[in-house]
N, C-alpha and C. Protein backbone atom coordinates (compact mmCIF):
# COMPACT_ATOMS: atom_id res chain seq x y z
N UNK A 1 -1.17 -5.42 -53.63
CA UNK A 1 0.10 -6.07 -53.42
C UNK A 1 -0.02 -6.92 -52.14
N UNK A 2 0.72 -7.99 -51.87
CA UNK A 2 1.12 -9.10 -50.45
C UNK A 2 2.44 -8.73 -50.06
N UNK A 3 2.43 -9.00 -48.44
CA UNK A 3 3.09 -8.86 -48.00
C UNK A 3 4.11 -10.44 -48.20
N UNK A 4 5.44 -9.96 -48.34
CA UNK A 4 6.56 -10.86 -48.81
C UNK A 4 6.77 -11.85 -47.78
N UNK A 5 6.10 -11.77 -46.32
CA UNK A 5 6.80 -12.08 -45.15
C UNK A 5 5.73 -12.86 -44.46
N UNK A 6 4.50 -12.15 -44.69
CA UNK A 6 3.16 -12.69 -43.94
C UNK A 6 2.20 -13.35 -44.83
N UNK A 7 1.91 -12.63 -46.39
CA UNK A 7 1.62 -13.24 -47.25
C UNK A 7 -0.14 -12.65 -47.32
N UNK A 8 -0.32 -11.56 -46.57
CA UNK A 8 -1.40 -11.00 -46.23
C UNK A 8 -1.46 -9.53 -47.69
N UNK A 9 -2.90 -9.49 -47.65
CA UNK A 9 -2.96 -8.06 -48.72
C UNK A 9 -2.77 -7.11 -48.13
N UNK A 10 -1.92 -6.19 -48.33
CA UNK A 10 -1.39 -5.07 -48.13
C UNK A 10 -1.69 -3.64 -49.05
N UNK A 11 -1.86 -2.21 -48.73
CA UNK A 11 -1.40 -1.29 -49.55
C UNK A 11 -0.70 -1.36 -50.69
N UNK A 12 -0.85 -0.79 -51.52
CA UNK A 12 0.34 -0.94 -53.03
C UNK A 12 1.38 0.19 -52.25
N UNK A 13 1.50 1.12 -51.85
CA UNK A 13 2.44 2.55 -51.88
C UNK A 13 2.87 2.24 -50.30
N UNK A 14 2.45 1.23 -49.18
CA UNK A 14 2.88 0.89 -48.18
C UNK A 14 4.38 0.63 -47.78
N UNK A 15 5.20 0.89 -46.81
CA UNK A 15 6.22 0.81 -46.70
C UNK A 15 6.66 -0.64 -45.80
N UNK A 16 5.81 -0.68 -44.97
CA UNK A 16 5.83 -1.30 -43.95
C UNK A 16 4.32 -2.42 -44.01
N UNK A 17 4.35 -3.70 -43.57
CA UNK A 17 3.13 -4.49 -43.69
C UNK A 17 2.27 -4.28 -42.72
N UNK A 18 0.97 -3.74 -41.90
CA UNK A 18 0.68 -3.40 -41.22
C UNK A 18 0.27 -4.73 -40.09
N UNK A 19 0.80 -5.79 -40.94
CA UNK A 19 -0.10 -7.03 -39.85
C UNK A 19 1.00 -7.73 -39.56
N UNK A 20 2.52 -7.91 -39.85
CA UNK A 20 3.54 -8.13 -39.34
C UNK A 20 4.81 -7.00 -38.82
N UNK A 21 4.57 -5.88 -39.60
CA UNK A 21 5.88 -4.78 -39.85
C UNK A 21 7.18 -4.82 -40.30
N UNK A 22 6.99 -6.19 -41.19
CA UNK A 22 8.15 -5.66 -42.06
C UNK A 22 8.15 -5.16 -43.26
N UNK A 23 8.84 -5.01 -43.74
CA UNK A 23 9.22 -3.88 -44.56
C UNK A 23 9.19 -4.63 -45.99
N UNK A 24 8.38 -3.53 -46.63
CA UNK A 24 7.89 -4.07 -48.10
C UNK A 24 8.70 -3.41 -49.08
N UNK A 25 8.43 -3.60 -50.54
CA UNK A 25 9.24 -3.22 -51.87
C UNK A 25 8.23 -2.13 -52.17
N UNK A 26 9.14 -1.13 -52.81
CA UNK A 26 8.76 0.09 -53.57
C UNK A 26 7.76 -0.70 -55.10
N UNK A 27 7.14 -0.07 -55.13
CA UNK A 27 6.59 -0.91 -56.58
C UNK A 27 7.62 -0.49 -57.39
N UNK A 28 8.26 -0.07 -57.66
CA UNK A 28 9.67 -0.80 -58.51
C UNK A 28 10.42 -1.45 -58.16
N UNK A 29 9.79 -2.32 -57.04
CA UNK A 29 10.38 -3.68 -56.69
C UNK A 29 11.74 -3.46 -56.02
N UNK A 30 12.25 -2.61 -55.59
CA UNK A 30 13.44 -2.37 -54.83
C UNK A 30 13.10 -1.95 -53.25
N UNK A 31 13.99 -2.12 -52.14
CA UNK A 31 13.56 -1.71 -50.93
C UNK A 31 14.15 -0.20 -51.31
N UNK A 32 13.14 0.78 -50.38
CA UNK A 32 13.14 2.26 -49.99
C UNK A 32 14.53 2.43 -49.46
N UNK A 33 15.33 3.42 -49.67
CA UNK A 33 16.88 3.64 -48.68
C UNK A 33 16.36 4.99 -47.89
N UNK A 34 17.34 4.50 -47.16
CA UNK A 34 17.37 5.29 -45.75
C UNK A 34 16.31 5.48 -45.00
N UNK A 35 15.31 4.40 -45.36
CA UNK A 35 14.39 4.09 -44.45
C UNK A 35 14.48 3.88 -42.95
N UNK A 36 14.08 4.50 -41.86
CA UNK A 36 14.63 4.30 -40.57
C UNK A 36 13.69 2.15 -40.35
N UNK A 37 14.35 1.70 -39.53
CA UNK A 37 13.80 0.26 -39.30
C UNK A 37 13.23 0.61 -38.01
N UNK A 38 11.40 0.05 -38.30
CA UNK A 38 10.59 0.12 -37.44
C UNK A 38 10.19 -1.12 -36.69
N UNK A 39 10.11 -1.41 -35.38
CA UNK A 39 10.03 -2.68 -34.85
C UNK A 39 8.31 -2.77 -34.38
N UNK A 40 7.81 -3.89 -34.67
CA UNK A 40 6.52 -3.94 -34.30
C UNK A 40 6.24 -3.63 -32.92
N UNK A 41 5.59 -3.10 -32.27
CA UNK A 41 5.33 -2.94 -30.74
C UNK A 41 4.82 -4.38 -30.03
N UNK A 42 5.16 -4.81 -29.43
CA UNK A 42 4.71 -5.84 -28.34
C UNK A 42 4.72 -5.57 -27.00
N UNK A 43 4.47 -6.43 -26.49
CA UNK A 43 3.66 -6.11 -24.51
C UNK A 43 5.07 -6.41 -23.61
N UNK A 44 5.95 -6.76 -24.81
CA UNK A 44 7.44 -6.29 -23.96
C UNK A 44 7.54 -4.73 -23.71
N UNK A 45 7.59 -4.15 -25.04
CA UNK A 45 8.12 -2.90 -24.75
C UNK A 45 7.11 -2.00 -24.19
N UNK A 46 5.58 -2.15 -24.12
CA UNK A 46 5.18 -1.25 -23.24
C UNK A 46 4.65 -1.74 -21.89
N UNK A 47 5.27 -0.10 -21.43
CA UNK A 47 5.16 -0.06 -20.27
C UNK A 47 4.19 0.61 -19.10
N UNK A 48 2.89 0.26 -19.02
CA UNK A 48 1.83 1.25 -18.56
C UNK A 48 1.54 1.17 -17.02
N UNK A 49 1.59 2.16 -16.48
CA UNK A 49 1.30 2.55 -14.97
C UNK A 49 0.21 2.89 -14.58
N UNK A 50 -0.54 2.68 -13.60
CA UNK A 50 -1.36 3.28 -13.16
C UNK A 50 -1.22 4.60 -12.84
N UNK A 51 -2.51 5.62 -12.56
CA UNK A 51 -2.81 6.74 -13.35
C UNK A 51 -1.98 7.29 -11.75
N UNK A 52 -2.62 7.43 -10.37
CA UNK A 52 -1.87 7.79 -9.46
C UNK A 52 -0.43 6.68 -8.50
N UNK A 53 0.10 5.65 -9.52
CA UNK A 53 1.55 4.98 -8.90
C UNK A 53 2.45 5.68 -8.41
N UNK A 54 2.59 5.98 -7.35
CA UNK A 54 4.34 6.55 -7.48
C UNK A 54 4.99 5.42 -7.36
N UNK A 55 6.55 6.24 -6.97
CA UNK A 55 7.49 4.72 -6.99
C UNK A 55 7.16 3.98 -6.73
N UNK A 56 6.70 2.46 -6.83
CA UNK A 56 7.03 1.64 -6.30
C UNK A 56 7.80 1.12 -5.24
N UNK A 57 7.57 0.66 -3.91
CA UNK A 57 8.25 0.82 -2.81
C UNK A 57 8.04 -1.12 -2.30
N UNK A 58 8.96 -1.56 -2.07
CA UNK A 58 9.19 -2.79 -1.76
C UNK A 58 9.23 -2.72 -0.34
N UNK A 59 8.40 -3.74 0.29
CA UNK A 59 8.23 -3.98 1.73
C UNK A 59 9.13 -4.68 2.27
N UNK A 60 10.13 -3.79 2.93
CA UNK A 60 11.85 -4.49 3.42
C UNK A 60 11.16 -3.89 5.12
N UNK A 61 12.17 -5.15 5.80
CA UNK A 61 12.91 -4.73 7.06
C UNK A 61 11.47 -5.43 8.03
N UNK A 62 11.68 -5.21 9.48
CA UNK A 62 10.95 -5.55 10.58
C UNK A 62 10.10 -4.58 10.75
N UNK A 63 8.85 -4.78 11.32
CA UNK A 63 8.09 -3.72 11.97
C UNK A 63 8.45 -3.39 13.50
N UNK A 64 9.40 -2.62 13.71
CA UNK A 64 9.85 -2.42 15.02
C UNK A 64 8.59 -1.84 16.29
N UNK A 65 7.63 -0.64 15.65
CA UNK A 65 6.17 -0.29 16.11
C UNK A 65 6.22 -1.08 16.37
N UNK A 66 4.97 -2.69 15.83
CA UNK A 66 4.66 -3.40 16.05
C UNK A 66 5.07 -4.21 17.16
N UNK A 67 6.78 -4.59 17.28
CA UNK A 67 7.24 -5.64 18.02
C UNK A 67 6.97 -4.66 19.51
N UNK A 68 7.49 -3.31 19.69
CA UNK A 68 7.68 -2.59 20.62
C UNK A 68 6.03 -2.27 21.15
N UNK A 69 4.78 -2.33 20.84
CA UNK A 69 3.42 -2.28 21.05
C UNK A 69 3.06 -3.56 21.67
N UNK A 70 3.17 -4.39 20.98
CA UNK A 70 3.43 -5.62 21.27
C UNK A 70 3.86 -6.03 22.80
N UNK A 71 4.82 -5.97 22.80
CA UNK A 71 6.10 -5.83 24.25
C UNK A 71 4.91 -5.26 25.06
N UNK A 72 4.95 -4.02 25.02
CA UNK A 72 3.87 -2.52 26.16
C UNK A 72 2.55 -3.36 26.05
N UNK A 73 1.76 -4.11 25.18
CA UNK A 73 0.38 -4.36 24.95
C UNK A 73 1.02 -5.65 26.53
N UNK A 74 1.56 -6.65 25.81
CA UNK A 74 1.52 -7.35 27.12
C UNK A 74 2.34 -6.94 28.38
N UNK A 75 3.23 -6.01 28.60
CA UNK A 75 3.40 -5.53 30.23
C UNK A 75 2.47 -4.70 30.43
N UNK A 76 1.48 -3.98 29.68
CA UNK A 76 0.49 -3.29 30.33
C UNK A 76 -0.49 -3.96 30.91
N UNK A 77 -0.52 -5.04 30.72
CA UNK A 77 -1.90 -5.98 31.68
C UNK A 77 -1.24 -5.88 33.03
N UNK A 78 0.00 -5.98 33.42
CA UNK A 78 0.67 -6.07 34.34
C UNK A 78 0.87 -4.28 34.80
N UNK A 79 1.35 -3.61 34.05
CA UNK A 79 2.27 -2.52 34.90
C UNK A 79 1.23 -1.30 33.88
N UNK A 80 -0.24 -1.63 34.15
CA UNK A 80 -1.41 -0.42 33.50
C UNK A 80 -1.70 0.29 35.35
N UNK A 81 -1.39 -0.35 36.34
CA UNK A 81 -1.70 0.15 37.55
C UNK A 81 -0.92 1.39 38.04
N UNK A 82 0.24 1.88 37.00
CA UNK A 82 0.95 2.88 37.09
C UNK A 82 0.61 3.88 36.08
N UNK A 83 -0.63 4.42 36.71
CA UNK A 83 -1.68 5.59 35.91
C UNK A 83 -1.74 5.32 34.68
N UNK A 84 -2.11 4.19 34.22
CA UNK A 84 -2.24 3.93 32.82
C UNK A 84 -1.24 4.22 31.19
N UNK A 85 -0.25 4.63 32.04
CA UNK A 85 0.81 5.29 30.89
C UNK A 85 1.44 4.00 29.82
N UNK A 86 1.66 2.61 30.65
CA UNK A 86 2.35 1.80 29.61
C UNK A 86 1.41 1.30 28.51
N UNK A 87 -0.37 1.33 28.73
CA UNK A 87 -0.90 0.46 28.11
C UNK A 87 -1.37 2.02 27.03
N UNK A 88 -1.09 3.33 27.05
CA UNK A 88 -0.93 4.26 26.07
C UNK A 88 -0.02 4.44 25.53
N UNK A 89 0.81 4.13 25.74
CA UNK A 89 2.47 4.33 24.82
C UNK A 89 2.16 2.69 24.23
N UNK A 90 1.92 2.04 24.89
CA UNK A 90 1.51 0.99 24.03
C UNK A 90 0.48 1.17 22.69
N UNK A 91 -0.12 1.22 22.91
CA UNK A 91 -1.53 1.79 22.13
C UNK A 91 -0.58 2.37 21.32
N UNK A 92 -0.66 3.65 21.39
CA UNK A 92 0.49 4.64 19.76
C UNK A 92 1.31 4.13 19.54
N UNK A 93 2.23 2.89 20.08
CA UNK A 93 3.43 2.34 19.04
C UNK A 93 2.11 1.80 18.33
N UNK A 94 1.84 0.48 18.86
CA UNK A 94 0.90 0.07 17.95
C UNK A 94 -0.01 0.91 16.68
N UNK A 95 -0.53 1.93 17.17
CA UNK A 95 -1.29 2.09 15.54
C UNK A 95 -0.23 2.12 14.77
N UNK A 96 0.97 3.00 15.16
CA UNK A 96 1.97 3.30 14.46
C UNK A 96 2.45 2.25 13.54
N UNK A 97 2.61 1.35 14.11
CA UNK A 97 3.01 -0.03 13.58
C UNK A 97 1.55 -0.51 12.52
N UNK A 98 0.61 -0.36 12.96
CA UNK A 98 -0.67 -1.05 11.97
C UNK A 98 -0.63 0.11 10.61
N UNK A 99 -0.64 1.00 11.03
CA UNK A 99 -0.26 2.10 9.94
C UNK A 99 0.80 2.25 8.65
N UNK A 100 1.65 1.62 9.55
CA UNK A 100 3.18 1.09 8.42
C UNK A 100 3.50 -0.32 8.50
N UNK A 101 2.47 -1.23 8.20
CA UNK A 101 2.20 -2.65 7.72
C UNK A 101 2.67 -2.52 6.55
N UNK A 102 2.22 -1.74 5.35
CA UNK A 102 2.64 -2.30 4.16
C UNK A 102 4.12 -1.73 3.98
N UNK A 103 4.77 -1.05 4.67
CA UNK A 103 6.21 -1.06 4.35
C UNK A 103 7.22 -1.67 5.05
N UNK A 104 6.79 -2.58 5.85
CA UNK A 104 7.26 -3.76 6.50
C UNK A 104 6.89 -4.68 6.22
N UNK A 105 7.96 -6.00 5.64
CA UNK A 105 8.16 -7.92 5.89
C UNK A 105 7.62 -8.31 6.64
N UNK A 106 8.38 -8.15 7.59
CA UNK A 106 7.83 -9.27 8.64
C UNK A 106 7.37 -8.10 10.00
N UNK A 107 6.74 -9.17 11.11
CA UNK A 107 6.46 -8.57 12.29
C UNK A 107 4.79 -7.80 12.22
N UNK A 108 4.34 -7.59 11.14
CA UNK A 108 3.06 -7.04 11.01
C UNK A 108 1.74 -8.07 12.12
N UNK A 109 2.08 -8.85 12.02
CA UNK A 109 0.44 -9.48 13.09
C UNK A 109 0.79 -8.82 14.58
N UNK A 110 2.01 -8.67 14.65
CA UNK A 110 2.92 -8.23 15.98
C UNK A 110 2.14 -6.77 16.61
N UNK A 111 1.60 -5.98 15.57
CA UNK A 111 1.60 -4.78 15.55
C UNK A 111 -0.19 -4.55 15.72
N UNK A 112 -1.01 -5.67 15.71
CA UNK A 112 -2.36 -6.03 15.58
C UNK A 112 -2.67 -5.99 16.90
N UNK A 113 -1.82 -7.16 16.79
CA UNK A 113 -1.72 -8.14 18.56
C UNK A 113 -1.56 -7.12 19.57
N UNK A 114 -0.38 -6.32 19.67
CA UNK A 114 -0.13 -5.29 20.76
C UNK A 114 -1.34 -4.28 20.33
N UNK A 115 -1.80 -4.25 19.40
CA UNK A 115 -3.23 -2.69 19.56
C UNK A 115 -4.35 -3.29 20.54
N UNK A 116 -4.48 -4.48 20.09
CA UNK A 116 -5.71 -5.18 21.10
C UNK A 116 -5.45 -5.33 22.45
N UNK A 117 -4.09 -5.80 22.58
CA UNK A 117 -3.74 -5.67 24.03
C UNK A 117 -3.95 -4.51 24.92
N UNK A 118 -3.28 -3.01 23.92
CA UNK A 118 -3.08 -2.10 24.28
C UNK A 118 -4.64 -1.66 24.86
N UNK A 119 -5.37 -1.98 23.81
CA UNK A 119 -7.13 -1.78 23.70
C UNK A 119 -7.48 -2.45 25.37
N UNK A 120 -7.42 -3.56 25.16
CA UNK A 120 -7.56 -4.09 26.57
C UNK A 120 -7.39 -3.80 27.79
N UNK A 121 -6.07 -3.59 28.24
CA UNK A 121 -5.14 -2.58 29.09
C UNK A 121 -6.03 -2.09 29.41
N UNK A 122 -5.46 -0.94 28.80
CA UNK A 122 -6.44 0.20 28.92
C UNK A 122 -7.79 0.84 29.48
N UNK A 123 -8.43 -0.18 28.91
CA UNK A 123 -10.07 -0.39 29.21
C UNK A 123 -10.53 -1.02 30.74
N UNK A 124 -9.18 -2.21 30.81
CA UNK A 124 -9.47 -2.85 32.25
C UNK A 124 -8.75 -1.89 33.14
N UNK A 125 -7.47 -1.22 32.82
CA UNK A 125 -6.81 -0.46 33.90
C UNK A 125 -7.68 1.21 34.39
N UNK A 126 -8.37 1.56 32.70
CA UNK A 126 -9.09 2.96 33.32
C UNK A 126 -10.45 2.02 34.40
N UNK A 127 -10.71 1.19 34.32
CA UNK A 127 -12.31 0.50 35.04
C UNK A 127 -11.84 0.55 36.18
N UNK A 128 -10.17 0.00 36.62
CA UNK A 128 -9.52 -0.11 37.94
C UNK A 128 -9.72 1.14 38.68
N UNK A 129 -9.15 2.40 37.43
CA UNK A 129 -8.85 3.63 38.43
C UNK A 129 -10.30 3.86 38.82
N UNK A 130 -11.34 3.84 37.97
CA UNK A 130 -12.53 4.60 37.76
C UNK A 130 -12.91 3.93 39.10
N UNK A 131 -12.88 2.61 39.50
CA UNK A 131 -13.66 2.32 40.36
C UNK A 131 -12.89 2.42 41.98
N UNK A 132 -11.84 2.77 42.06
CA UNK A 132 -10.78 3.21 42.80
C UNK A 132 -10.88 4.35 43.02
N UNK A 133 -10.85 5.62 42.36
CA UNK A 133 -11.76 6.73 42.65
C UNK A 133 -12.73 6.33 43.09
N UNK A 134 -13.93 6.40 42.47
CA UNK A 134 -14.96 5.86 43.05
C UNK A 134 -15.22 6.01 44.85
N UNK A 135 -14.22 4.82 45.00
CA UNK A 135 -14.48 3.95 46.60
C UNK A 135 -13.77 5.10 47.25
N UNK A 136 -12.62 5.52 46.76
CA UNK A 136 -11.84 7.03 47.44
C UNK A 136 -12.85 8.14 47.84
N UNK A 137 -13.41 8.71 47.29
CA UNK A 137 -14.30 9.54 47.20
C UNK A 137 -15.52 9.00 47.57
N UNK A 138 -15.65 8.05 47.77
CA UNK A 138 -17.17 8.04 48.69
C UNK A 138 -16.52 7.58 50.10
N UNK A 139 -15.19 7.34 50.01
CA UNK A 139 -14.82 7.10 51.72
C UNK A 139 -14.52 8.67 52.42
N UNK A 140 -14.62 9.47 51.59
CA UNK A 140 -14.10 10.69 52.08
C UNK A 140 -15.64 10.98 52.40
């Protein structure tokens, strides 16, 4: 038997055309009743996820980390001579902020920028103390 719709060879005892899905005649030439109506599947209706997705989470809002690392990355070049504390609180906003890049818009290079600073700081302000000790202790 052909399908009425597609015009393709089909099953004789088939209900349904398997290369369009509609719906064929009983060989006594009448449609089947109370047939439920089956819709062909297309790449509308499915819907496939990857194997570990969770929700889906949309990257809203500012990276506040970032801006606030940022801020501390550059007053710590300046105010790292006060035992090194601003250019470390700098430093941990910052990873903090590089860490939660992808759930923040905007402000993410912000959060880069202050780690390197913070990195910097740091490195030049411990060389300060180190060599400040240093001269302390050999004047003693």
């Amino acid at each position: 038997m052909f399908c009425r719709n597609c015009g393709k060879e089909i099953d004789d005892g088939a209900l349904f055309c398997p290369h369009c899905g509609s719906q064929t005649l009983n060989p006594s030439g009448t449609q089947p009743q109370a047939q439920p109506q089956v819709q062909p599947m297309t790449q509308q209706t499915v819907n496939v996820q990857p194997f570990n997705a969770g929700p889906a989470q949309e990257a809203k809002g500012t990276n506040g980390f970032g801006i606030a690392g940022f801020v501390l990355g550059l007053l710590s070049l300046y105010l790292g001579v006060y035992f090194c504390i601003t250019p470390i609180v700098g430093l941990i906003l910052s990873i903090v902020g590089v860490v939660k890049m992808k759930t923040f818009k905007s402000c993410n290079g912000l959060a880069i920028a202050g780690l390197v600073l913070s990195i910097i700081a740091t490195v030049i302000w411990g060389l300060v103390w180190l060599i400040v000790g240093a001269a302390i202790i050999s004047y003693i």
